[in-house]
PDB file of N, CA and C in Angstrom:
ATOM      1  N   UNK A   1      34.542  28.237 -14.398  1.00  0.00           N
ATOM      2  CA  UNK A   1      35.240  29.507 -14.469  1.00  0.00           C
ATOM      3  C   UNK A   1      34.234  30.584 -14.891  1.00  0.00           C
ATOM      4  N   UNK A   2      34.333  31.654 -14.125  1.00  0.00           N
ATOM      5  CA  UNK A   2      33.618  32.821 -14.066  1.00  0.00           C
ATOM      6  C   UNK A   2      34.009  33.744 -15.838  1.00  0.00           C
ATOM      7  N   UNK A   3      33.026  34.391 -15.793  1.00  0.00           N
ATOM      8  CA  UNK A   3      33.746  35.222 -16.975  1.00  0.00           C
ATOM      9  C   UNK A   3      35.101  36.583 -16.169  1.00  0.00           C
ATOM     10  N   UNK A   4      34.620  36.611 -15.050  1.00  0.00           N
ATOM     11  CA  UNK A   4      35.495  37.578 -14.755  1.00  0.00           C
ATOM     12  C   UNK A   4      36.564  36.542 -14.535  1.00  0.00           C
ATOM     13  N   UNK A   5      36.805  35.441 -13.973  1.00  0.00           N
ATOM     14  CA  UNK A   5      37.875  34.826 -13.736  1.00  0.00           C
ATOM     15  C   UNK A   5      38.398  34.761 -15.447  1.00  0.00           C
ATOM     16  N   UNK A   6      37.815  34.476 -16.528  1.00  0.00           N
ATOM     17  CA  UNK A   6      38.818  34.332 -17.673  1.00  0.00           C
ATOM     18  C   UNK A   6      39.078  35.385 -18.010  1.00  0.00           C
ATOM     19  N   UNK A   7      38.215  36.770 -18.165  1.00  0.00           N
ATOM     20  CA  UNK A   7      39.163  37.744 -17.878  1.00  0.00           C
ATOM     21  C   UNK A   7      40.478  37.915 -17.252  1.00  0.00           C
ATOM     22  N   UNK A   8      40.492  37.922 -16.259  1.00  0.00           N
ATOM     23  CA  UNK A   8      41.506  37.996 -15.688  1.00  0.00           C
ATOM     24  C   UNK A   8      42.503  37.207 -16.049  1.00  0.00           C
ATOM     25  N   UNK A   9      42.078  36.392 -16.354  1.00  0.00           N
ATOM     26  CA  UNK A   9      43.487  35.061 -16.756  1.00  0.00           C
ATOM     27  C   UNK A   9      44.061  35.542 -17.717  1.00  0.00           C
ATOM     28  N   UNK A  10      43.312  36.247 -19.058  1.00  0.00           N
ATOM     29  CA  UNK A  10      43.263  36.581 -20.117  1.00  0.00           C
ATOM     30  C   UNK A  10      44.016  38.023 -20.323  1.00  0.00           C
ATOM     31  N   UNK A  11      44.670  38.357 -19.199  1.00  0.00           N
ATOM     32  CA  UNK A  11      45.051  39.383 -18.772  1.00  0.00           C
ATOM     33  C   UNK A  11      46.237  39.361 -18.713  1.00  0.00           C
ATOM     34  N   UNK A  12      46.291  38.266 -17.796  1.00  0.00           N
ATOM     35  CA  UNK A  12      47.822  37.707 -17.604  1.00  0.00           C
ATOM     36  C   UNK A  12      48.296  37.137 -18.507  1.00  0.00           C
ATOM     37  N   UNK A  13      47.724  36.538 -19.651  1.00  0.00           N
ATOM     38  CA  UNK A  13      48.165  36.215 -20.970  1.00  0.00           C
ATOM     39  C   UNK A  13      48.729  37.159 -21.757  1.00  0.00           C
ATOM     40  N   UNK A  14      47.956  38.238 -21.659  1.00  0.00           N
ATOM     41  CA  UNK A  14      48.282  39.354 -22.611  1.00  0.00           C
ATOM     42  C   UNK A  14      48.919  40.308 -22.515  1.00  0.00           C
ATOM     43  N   UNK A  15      49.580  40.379 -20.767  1.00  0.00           N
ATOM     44  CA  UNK A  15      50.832  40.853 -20.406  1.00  0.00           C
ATOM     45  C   UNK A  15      52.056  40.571 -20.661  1.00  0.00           C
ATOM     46  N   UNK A  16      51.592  38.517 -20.774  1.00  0.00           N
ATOM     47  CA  UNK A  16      52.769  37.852 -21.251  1.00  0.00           C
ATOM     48  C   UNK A  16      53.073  38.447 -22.844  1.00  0.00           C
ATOM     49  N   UNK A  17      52.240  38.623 -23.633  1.00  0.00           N
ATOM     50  CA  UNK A  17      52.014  38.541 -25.236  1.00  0.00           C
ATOM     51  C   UNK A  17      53.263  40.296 -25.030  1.00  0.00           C
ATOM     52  N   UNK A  18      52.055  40.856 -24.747  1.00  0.00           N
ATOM     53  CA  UNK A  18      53.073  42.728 -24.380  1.00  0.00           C
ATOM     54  C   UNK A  18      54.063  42.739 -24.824  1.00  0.00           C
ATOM     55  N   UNK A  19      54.652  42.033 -23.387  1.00  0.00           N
ATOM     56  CA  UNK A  19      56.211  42.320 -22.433  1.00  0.00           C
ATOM     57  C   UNK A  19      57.180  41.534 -24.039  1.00  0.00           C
ATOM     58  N   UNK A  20      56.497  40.377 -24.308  1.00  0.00           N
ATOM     59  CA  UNK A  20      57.395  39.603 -25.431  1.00  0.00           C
ATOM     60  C   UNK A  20      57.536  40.745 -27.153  1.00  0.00           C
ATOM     61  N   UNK A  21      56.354  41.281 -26.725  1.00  0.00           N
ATOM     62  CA  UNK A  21      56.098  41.864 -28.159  1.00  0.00           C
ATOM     63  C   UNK A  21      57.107  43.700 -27.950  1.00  0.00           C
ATOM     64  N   UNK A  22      57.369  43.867 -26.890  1.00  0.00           N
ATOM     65  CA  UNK A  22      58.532  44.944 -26.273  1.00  0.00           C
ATOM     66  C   UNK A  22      59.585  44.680 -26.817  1.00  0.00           C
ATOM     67  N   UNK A  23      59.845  43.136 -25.881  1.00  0.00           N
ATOM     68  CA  UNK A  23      61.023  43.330 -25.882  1.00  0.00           C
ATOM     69  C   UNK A  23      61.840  42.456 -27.248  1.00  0.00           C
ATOM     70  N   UNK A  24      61.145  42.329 -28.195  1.00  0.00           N
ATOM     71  CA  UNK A  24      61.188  41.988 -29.895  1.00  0.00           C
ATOM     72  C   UNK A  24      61.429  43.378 -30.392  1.00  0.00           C
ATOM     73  N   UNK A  25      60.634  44.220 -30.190  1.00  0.00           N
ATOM     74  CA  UNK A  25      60.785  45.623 -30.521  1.00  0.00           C
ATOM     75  C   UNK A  25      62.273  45.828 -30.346  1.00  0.00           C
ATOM     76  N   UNK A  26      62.688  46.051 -28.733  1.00  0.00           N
ATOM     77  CA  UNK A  26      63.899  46.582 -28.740  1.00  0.00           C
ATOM     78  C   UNK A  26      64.932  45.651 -29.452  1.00  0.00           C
ATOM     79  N   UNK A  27      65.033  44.550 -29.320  1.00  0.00           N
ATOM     80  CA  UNK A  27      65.761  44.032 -29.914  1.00  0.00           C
ATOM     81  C   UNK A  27      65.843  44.155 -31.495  1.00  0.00           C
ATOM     82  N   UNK A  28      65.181  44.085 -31.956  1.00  0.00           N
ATOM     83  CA  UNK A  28      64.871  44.744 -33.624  1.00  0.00           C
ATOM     84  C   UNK A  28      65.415  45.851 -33.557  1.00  0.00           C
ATOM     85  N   UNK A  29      64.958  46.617 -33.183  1.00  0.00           N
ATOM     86  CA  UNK A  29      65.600  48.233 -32.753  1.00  0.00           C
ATOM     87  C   UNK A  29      67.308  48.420 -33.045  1.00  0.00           C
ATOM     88  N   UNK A  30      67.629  47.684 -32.210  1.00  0.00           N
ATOM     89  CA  UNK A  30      69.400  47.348 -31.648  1.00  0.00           C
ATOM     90  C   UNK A  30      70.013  46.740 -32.682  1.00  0.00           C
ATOM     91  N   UNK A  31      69.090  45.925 -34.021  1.00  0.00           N
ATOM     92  CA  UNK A  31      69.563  45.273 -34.928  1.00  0.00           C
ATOM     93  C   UNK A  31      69.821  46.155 -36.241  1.00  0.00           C
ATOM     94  N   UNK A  32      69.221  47.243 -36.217  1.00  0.00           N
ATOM     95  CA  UNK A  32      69.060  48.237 -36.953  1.00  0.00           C
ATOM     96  C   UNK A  32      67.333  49.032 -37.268  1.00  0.00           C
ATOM     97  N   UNK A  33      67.140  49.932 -38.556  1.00  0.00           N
ATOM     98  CA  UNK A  33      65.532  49.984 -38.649  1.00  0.00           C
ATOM     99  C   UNK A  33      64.308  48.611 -39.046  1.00  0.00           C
ATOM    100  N   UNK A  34      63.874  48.282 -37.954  1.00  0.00           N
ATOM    101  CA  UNK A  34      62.785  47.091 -37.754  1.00  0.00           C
ATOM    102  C   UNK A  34      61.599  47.646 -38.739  1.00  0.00           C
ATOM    103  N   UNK A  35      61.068  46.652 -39.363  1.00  0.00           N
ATOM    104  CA  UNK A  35      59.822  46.675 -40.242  1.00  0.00           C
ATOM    105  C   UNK A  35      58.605  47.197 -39.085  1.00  0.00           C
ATOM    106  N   UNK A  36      57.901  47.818 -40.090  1.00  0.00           N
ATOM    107  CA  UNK A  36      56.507  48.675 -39.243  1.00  0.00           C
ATOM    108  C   UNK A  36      56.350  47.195 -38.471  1.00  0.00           C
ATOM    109  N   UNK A  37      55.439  46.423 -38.874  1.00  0.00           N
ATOM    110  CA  UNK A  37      54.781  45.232 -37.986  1.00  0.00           C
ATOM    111  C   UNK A  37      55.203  44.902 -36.728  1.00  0.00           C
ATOM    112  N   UNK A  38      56.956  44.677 -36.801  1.00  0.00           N
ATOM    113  CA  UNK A  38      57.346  45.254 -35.451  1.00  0.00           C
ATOM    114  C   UNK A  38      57.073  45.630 -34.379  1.00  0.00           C
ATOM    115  N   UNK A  39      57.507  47.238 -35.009  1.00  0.00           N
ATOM    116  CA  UNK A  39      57.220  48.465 -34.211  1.00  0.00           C
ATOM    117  C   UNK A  39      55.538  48.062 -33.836  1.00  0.00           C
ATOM    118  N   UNK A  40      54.291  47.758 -34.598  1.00  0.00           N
ATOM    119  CA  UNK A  40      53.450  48.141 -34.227  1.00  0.00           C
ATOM    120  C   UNK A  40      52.886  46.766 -33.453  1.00  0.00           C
ATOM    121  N   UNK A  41      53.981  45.929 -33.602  1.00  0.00           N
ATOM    122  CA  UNK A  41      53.017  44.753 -32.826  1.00  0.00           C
ATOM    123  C   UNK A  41      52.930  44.819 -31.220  1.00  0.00           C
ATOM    124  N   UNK A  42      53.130  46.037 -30.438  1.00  0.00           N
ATOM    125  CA  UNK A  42      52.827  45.870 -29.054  1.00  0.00           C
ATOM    126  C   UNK A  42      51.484  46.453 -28.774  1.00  0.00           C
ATOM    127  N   UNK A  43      51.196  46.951 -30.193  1.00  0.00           N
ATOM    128  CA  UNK A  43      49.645  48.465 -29.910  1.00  0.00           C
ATOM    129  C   UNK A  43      48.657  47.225 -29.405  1.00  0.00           C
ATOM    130  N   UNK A  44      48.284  46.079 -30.798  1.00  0.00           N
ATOM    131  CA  UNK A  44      46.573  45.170 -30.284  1.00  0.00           C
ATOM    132  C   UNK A  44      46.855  44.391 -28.802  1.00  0.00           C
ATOM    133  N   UNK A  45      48.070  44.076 -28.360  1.00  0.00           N
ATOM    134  CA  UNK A  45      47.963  43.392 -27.373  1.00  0.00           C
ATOM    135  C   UNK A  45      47.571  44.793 -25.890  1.00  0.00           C
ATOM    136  N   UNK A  46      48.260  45.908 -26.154  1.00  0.00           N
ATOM    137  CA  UNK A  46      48.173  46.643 -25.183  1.00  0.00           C
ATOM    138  C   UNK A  46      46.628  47.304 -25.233  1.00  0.00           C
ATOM    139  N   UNK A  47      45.741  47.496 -26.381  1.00  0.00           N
ATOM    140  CA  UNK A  47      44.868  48.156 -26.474  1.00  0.00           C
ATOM    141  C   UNK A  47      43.660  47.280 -25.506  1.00  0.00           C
ATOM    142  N   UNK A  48      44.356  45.427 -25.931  1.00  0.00           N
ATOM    143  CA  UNK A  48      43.161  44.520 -24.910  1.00  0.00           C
ATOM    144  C   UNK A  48      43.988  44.885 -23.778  1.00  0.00           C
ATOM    145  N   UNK A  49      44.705  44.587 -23.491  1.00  0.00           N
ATOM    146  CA  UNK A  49      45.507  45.215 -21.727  1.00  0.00           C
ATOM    147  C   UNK A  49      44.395  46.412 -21.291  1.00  0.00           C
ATOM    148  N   UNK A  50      44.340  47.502 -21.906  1.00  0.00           N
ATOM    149  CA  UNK A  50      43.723  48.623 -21.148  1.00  0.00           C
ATOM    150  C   UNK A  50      41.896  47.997 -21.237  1.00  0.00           C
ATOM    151  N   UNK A  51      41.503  47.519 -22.311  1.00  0.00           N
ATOM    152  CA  UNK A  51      40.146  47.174 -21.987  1.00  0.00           C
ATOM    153  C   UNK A  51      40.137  46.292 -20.913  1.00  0.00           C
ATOM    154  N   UNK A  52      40.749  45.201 -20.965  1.00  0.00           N
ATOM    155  CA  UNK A  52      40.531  44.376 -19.710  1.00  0.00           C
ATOM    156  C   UNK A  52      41.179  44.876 -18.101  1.00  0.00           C
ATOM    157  N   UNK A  53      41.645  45.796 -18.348  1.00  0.00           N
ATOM    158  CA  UNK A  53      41.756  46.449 -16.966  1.00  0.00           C
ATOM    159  C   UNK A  53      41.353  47.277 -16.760  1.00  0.00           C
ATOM    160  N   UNK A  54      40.540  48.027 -17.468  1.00  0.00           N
ATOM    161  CA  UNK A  54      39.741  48.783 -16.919  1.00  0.00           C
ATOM    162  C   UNK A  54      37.654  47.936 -16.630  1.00  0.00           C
ATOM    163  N   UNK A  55      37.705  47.190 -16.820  1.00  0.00           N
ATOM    164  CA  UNK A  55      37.207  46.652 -16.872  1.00  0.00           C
ATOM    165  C   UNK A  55      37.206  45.621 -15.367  1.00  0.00           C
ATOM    166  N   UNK A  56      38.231  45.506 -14.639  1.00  0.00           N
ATOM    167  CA  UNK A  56      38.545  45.296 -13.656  1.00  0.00           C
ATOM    168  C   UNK A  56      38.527  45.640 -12.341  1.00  0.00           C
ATOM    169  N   UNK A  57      39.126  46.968 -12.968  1.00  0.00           N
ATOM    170  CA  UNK A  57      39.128  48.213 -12.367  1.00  0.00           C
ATOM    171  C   UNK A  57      37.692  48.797 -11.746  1.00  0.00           C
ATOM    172  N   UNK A  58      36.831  48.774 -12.596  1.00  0.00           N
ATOM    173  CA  UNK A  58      35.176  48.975 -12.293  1.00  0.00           C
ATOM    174  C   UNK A  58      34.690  48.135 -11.327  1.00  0.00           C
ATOM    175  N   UNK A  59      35.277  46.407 -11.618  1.00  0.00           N
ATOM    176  CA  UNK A  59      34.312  46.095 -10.896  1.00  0.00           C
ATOM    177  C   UNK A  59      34.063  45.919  -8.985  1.00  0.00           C
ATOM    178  N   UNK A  60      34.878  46.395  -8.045  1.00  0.00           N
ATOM    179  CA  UNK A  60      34.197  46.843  -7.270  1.00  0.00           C
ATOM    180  C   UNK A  60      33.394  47.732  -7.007  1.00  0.00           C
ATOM    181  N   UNK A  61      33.622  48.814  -8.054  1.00  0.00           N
ATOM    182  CA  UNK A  61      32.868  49.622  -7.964  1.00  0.00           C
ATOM    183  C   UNK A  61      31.440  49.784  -8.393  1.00  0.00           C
ATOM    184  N   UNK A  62      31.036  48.783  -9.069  1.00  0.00           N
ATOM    185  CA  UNK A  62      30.097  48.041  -9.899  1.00  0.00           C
ATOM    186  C   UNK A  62      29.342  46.900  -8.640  1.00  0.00           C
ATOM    187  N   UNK A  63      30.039  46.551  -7.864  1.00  0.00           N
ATOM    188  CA  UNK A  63      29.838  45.594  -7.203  1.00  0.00           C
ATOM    189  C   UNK A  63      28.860  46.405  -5.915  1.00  0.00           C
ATOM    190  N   UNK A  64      29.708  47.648  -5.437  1.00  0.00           N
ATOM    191  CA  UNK A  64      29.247  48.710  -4.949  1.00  0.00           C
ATOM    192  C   UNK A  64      27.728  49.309  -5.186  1.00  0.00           C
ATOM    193  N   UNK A  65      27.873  49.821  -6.301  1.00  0.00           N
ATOM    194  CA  UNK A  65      26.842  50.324  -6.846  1.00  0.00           C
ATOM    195  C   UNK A  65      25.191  49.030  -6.901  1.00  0.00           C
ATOM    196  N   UNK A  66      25.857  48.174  -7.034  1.00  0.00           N
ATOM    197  CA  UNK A  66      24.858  47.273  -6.846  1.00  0.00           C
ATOM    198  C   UNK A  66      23.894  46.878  -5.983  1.00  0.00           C
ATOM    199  N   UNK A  67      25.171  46.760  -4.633  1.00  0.00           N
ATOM    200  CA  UNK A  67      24.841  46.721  -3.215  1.00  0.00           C
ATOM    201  C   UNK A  67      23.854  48.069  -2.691  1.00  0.00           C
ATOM    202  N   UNK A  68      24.504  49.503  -3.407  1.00  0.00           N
ATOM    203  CA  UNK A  68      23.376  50.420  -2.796  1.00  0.00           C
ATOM    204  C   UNK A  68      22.381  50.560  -3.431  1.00  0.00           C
ATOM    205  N   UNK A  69      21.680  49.817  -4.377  1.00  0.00           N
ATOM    206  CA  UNK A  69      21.025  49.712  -5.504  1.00  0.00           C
ATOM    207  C   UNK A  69      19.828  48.725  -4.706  1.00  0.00           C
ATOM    208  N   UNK A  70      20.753  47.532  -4.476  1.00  0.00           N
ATOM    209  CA  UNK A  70      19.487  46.735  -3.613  1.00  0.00           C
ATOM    210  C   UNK A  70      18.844  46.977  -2.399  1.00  0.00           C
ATOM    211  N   UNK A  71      20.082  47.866  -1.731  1.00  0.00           N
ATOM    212  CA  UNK A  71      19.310  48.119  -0.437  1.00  0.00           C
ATOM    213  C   UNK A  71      18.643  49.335   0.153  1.00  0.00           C
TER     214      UNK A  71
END
């Protein structure tokens, strides 16, 4: 496995982590006022979400840049 391939995997993990750490939120929410930790547990999973996709995001363009680089 590539590092970009565990990236990516690692991605899809942490979409899973997100979406669960949302929808705990709302439900807390609906139960009445939820403790900070809560509320703040969707920020570290989303903050790796945006690094690893942008990070993704680059790399054709990286891949690109390479190609006119060598030739």
């Amino acid at each position: 496995m590539t590092l970009t391939d565990a990236i990516r995997q690692g991605h899809r993990w942490l979409a899973l982590v997100f979406t669960t750490s949302v929808t705990a939120n709302f439900v807390a929410m609906a139960l009445g006022q939820p403790p900070a930790w809560i509320v703040y547990s969707p920020l570290p999973p989303l903050f790796l979400l945006m690094v690893s996709g942008l990070y993704m995001f680059a790399l054709p363009y990286a891949a690109g840049w390479r190609r006119r680089a060598e030739g």
